[in-house]
PDB file of N, CA and C in Angstrom:
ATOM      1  N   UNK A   1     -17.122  12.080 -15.788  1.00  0.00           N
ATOM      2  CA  UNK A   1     -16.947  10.666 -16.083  1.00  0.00           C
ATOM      3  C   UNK A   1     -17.931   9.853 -15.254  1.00  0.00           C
ATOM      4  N   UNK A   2     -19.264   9.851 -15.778  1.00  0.00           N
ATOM      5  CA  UNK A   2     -20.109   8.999 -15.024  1.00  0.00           C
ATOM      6  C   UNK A   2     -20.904   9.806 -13.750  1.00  0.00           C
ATOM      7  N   UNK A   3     -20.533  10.611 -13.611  1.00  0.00           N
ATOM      8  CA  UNK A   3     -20.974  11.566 -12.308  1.00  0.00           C
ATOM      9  C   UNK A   3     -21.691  12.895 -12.156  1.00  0.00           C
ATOM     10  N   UNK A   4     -22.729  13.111 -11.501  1.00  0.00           N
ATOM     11  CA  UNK A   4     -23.273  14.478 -12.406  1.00  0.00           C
ATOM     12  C   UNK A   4     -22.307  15.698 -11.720  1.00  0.00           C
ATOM     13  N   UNK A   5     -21.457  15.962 -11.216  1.00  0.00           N
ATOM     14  CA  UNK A   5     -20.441  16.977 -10.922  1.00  0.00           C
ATOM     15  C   UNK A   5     -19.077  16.277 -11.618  1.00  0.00           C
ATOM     16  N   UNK A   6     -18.177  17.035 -12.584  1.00  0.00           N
ATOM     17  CA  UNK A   6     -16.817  17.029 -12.559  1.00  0.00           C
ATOM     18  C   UNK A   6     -15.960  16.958 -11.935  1.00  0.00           C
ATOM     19  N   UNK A   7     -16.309  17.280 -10.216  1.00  0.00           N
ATOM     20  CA  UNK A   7     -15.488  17.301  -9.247  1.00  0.00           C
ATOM     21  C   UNK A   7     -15.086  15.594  -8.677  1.00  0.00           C
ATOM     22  N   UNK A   8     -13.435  15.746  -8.838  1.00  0.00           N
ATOM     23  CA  UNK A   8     -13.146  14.610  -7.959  1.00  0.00           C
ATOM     24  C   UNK A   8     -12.434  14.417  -6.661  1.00  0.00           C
ATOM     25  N   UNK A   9     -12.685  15.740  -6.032  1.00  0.00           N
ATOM     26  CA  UNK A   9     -12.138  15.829  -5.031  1.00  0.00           C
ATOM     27  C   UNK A   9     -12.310  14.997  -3.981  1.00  0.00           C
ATOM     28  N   UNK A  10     -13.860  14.250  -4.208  1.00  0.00           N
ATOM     29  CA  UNK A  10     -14.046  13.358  -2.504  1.00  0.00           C
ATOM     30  C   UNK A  10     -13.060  12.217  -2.919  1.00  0.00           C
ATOM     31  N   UNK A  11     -12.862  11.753  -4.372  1.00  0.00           N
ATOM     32  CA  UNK A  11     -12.025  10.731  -4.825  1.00  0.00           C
ATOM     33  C   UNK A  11     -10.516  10.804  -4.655  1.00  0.00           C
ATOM     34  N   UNK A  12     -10.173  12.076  -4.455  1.00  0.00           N
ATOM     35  CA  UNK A  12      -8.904  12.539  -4.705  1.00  0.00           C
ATOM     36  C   UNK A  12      -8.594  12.195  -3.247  1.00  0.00           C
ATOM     37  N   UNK A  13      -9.399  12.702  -2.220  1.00  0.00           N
ATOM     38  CA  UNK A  13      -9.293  12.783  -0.518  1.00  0.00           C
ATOM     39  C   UNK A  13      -9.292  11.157  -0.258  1.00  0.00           C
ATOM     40  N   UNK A  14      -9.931  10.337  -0.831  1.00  0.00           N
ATOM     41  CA  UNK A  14     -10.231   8.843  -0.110  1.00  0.00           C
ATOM     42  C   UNK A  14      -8.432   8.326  -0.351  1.00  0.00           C
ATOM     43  N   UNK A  15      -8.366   8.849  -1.979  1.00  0.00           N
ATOM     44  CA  UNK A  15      -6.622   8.357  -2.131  1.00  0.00           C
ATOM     45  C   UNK A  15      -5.941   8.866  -1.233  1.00  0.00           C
ATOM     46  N   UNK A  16      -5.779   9.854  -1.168  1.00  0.00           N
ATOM     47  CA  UNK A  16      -4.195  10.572  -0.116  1.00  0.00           C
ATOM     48  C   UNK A  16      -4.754   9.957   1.181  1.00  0.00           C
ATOM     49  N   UNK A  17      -6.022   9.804   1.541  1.00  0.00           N
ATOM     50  CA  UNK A  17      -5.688   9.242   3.136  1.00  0.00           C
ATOM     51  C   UNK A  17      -5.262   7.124   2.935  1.00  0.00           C
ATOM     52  N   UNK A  18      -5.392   6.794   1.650  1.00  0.00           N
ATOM     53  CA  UNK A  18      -5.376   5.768   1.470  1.00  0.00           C
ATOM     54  C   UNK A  18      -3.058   5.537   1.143  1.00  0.00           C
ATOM     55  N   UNK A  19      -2.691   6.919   0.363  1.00  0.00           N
ATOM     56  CA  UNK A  19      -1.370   6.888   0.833  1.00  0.00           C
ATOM     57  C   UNK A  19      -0.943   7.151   1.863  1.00  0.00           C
ATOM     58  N   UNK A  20      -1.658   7.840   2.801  1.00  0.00           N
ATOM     59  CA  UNK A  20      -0.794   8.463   4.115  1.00  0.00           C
ATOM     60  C   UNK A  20      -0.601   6.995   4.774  1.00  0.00           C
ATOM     61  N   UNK A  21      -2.189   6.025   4.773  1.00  0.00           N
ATOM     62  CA  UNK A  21      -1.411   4.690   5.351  1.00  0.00           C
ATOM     63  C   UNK A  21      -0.415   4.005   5.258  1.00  0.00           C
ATOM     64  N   UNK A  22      -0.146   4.360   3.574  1.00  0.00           N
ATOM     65  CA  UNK A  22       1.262   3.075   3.172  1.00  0.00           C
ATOM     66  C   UNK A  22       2.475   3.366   4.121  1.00  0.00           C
ATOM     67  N   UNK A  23       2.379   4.847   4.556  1.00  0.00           N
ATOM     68  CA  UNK A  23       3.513   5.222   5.127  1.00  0.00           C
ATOM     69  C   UNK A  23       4.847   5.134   3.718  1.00  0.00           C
ATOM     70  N   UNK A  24       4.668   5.377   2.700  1.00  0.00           N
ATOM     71  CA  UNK A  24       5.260   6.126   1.516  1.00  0.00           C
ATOM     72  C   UNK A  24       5.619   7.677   1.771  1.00  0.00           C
ATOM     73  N   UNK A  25       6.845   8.221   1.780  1.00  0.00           N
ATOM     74  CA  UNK A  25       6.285   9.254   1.233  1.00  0.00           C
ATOM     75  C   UNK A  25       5.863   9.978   0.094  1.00  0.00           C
ATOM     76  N   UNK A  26       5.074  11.033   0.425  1.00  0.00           N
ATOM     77  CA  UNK A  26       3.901  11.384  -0.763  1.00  0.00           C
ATOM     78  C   UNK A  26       4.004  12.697  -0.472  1.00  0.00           C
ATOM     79  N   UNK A  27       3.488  14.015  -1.630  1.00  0.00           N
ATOM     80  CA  UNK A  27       3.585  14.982  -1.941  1.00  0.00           C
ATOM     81  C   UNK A  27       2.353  15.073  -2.808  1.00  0.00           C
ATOM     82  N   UNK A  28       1.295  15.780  -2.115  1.00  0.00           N
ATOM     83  CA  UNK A  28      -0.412  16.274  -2.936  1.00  0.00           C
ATOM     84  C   UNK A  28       0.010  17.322  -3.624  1.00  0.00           C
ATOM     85  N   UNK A  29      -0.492  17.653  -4.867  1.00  0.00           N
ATOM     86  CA  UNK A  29      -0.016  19.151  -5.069  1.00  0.00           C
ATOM     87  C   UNK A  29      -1.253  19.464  -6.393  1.00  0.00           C
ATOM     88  N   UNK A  30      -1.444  20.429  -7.346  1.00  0.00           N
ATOM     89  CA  UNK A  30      -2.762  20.569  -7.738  1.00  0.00           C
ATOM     90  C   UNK A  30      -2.919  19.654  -9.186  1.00  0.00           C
ATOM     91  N   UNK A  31      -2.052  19.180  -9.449  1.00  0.00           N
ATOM     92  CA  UNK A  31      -2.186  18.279 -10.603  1.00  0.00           C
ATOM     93  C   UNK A  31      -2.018  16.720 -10.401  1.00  0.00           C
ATOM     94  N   UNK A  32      -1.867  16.603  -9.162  1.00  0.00           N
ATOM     95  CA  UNK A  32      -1.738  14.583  -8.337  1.00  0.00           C
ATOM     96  C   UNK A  32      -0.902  15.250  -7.339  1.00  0.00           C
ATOM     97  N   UNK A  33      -0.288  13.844  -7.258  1.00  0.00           N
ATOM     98  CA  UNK A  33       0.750  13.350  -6.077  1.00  0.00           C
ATOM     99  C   UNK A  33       1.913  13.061  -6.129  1.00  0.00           C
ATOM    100  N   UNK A  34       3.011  12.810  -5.526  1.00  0.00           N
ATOM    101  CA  UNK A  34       4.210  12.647  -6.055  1.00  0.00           C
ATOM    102  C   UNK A  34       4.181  11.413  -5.110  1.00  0.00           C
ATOM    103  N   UNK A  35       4.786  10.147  -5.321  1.00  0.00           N
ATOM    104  CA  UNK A  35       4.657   9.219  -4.238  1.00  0.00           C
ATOM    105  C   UNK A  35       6.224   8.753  -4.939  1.00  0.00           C
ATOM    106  N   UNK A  36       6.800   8.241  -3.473  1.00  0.00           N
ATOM    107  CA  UNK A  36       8.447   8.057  -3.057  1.00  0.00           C
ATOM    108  C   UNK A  36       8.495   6.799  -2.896  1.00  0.00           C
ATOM    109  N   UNK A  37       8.977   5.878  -3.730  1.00  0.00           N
ATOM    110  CA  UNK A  37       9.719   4.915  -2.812  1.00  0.00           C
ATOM    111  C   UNK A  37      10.071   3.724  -4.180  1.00  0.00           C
ATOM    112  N   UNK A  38      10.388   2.461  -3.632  1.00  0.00           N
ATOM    113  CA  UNK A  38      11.036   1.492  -4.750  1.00  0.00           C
ATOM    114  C   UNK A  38       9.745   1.425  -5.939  1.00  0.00           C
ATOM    115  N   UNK A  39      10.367   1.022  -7.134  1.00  0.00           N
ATOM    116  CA  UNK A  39       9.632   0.429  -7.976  1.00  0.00           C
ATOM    117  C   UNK A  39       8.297  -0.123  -7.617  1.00  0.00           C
ATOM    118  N   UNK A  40       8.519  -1.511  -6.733  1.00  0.00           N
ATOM    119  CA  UNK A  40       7.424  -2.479  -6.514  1.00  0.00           C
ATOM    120  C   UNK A  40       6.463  -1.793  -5.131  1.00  0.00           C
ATOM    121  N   UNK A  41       7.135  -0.987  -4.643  1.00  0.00           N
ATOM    122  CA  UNK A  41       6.374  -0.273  -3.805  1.00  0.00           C
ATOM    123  C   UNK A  41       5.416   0.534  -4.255  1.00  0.00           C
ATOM    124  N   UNK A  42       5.727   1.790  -5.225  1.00  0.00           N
ATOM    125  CA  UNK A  42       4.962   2.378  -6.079  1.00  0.00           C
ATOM    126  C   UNK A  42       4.103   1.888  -6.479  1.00  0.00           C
ATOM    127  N   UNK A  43       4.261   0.508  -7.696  1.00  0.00           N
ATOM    128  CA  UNK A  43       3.360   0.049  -8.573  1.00  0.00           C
ATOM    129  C   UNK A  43       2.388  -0.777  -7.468  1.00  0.00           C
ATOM    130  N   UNK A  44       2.828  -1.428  -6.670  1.00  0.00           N
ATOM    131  CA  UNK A  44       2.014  -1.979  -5.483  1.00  0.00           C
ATOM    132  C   UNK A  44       0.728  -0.887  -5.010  1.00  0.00           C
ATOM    133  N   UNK A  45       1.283  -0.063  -4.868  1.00  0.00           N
ATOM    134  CA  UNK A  45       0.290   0.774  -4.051  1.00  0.00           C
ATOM    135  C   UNK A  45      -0.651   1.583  -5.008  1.00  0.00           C
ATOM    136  N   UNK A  46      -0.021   1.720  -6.406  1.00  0.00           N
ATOM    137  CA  UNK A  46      -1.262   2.232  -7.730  1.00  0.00           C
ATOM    138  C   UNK A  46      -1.743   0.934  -7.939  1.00  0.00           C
ATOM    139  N   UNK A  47      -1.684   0.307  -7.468  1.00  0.00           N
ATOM    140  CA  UNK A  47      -2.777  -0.864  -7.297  1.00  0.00           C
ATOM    141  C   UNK A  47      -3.960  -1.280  -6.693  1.00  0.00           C
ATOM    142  N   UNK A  48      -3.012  -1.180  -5.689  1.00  0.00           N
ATOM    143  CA  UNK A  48      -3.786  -0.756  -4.146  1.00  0.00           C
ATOM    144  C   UNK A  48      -5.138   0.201  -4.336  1.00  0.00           C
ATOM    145  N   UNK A  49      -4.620   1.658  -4.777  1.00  0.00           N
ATOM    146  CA  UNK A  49      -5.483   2.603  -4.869  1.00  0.00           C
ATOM    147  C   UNK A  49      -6.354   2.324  -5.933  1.00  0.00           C
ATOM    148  N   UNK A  50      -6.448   1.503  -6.962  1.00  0.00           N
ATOM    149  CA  UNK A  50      -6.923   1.338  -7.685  1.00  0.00           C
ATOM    150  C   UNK A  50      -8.257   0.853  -7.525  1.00  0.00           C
ATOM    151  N   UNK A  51      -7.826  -0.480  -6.806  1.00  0.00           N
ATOM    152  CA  UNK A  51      -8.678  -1.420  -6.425  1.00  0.00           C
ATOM    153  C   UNK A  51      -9.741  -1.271  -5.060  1.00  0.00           C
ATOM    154  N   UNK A  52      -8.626  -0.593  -4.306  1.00  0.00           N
ATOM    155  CA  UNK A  52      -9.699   0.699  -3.065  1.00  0.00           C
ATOM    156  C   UNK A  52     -10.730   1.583  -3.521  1.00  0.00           C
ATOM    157  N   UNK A  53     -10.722   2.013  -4.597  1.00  0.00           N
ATOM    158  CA  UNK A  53     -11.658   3.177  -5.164  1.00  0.00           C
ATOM    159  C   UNK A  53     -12.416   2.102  -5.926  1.00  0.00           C
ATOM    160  N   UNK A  54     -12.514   0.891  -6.873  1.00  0.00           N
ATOM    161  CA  UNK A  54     -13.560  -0.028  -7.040  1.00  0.00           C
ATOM    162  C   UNK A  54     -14.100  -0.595  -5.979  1.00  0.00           C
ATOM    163  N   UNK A  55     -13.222  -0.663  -4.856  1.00  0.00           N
ATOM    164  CA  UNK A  55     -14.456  -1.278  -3.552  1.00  0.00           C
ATOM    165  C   UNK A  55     -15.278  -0.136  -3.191  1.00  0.00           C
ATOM    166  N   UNK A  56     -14.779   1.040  -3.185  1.00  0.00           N
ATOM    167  CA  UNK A  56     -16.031   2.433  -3.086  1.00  0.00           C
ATOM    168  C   UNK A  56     -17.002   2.313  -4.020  1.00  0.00           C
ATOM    169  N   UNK A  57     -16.883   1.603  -4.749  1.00  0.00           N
ATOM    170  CA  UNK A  57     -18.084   1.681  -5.618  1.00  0.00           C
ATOM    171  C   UNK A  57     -17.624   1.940  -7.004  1.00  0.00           C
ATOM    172  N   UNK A  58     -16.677   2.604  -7.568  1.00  0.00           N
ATOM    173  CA  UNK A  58     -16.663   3.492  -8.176  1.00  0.00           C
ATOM    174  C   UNK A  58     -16.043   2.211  -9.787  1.00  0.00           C
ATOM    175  N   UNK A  59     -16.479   2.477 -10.842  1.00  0.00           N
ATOM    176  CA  UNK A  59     -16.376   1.761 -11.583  1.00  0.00           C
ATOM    177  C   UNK A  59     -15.576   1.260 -12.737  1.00  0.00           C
ATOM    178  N   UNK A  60     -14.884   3.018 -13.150  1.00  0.00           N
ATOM    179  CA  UNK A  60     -13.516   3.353 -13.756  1.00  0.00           C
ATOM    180  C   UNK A  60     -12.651   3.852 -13.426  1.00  0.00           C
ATOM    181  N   UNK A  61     -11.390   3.376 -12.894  1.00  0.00           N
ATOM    182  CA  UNK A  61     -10.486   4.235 -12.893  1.00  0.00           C
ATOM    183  C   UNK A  61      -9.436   4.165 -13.599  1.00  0.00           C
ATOM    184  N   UNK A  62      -8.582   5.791 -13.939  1.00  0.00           N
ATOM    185  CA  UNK A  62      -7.745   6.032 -15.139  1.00  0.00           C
ATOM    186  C   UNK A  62      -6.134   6.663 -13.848  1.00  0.00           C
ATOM    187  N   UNK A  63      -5.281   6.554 -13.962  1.00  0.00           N
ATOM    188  CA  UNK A  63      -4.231   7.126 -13.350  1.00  0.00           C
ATOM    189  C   UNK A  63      -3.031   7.221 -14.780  1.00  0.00           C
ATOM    190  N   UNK A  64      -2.597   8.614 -14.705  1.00  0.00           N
ATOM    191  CA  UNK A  64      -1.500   8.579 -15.602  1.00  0.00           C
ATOM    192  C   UNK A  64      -0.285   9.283 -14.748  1.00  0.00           C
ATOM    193  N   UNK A  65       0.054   8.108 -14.906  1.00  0.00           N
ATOM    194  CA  UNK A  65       1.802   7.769 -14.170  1.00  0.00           C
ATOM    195  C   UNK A  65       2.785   8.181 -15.109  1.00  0.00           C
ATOM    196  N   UNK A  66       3.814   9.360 -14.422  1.00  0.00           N
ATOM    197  CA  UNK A  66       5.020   9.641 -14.754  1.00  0.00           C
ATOM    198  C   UNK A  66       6.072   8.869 -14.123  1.00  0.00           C
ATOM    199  N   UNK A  67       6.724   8.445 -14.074  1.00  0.00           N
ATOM    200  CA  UNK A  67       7.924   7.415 -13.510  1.00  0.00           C
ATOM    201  C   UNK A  67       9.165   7.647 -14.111  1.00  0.00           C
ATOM    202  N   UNK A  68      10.150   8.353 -12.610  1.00  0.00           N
ATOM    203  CA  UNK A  68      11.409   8.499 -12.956  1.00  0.00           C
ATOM    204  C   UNK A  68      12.243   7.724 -12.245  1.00  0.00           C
ATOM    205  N   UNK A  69      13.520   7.155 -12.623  1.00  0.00           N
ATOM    206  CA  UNK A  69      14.435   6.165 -11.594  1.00  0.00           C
ATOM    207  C   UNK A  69      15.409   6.470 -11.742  1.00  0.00           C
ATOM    208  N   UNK A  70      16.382   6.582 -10.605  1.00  0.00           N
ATOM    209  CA  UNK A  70      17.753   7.032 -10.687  1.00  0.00           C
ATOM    210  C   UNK A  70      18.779   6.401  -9.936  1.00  0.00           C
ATOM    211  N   UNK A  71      19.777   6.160 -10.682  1.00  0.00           N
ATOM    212  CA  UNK A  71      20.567   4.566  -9.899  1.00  0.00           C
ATOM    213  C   UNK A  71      22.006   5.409  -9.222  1.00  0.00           C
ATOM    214  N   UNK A  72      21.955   6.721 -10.064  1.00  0.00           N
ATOM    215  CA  UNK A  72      23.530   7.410  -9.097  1.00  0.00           C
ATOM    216  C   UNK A  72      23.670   8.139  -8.183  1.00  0.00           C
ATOM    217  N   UNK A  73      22.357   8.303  -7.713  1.00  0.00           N
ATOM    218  CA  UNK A  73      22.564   8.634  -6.002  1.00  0.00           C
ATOM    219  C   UNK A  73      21.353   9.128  -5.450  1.00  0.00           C
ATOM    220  N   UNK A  74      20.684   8.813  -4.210  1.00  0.00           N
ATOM    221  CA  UNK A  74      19.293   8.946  -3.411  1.00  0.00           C
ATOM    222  C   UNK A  74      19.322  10.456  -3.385  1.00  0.00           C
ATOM    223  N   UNK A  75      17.732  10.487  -4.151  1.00  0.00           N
ATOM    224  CA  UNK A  75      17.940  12.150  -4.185  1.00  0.00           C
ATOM    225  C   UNK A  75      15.946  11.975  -4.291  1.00  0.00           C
ATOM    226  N   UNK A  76      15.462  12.985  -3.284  1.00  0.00           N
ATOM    227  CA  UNK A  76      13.690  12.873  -3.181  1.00  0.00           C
ATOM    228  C   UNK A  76      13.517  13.952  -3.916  1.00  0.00           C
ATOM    229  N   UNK A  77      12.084  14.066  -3.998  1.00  0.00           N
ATOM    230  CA  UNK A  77      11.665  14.869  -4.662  1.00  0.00           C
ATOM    231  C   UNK A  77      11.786  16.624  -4.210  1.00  0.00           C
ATOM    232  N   UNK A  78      11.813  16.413  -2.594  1.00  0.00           N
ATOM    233  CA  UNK A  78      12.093  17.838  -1.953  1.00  0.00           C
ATOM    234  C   UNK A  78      13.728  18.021  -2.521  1.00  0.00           C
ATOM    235  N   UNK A  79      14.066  16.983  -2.586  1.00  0.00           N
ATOM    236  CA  UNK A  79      16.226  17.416  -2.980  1.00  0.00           C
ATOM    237  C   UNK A  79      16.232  17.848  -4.225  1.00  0.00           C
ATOM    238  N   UNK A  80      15.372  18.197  -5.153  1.00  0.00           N
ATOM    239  CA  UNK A  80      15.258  18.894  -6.611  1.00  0.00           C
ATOM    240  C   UNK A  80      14.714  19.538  -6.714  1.00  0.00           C
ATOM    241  N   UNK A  81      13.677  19.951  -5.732  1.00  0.00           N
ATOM    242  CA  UNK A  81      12.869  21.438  -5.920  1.00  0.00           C
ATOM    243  C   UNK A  81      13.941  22.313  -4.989  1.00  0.00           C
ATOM    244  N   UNK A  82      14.772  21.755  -4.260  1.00  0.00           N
ATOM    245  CA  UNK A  82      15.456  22.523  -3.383  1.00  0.00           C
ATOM    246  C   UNK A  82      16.907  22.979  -4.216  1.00  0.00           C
ATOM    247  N   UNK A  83      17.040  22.412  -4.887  1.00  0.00           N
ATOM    248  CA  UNK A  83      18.280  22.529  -6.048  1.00  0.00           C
ATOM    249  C   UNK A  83      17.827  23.614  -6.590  1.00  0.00           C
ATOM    250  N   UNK A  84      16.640  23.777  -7.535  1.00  0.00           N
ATOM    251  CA  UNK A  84      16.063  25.042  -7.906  1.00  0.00           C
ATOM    252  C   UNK A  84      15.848  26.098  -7.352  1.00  0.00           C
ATOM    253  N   UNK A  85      15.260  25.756  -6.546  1.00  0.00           N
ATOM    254  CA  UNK A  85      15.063  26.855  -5.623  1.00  0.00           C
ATOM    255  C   UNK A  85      16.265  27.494  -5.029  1.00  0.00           C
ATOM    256  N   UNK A  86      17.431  26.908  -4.806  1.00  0.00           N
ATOM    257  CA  UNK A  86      19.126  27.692  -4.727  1.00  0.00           C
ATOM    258  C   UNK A  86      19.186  28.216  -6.101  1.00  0.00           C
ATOM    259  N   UNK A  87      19.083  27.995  -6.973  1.00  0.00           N
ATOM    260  CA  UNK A  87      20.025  28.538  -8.017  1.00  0.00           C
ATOM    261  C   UNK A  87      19.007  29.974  -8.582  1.00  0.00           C
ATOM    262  N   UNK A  88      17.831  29.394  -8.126  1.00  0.00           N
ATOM    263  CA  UNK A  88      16.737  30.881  -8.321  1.00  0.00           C
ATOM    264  C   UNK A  88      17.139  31.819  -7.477  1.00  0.00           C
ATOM    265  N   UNK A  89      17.638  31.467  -5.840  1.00  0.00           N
ATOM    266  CA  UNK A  89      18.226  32.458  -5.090  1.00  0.00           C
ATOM    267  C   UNK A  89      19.275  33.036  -6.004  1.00  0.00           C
ATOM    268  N   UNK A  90      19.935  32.559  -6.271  1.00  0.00           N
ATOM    269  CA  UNK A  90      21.769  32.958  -6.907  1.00  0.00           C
ATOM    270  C   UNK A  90      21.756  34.025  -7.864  1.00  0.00           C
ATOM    271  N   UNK A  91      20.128  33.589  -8.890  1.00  0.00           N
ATOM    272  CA  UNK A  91      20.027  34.432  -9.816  1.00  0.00           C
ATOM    273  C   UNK A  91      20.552  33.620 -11.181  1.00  0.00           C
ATOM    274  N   UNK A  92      20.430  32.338 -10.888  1.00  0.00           N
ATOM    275  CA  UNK A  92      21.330  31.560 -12.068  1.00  0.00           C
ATOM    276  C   UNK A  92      20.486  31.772 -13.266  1.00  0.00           C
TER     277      UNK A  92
END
């Protein structure tokens, strides 16, 4: 996209040190990030990153956001891989 390498890794690195600031928590993993916290916090900060990577210079950016919300009880993203990960022990 505009670049003579496919690689977006230096782009990928400027973001996660650009979440580690929000002090969000966040989860890198090989397909994005998982980022934690309210609504306006989230969308605030894919903003944020947005507009951080046009001050690098950079001229397009695309983010495709999955967004889940859950109102019956505080549960992170480690509290559902950890759910799985029991019932894979069990043999379920």
């Amino acid at each position: 996209m505009g670049k003579s390498t496919p690689s977006v890794s230096d782009e990928v690195a400027k973001v996660e040190l650009y979440i580690q600031k929000s002090g969000l928590k966040h989860t890198l993993h090989s397909a994005g990030t998982t980022i934690e916290g309210t609504w306006d916090e989230v969308m605030n900060l894919i903003g944020q990153l947005h507009q951080h990577l046009h001050d690098e210079g950079i001229l397009r950016v695309q983010s495709d956001i999955r967004v889940g919300t859950r109102i019956d009880k505080d549960q992170s993203a480690k509290d559902k891989i950890d759910v799985v990960l029991a019932k894979m022990e069990k043999g379920f």
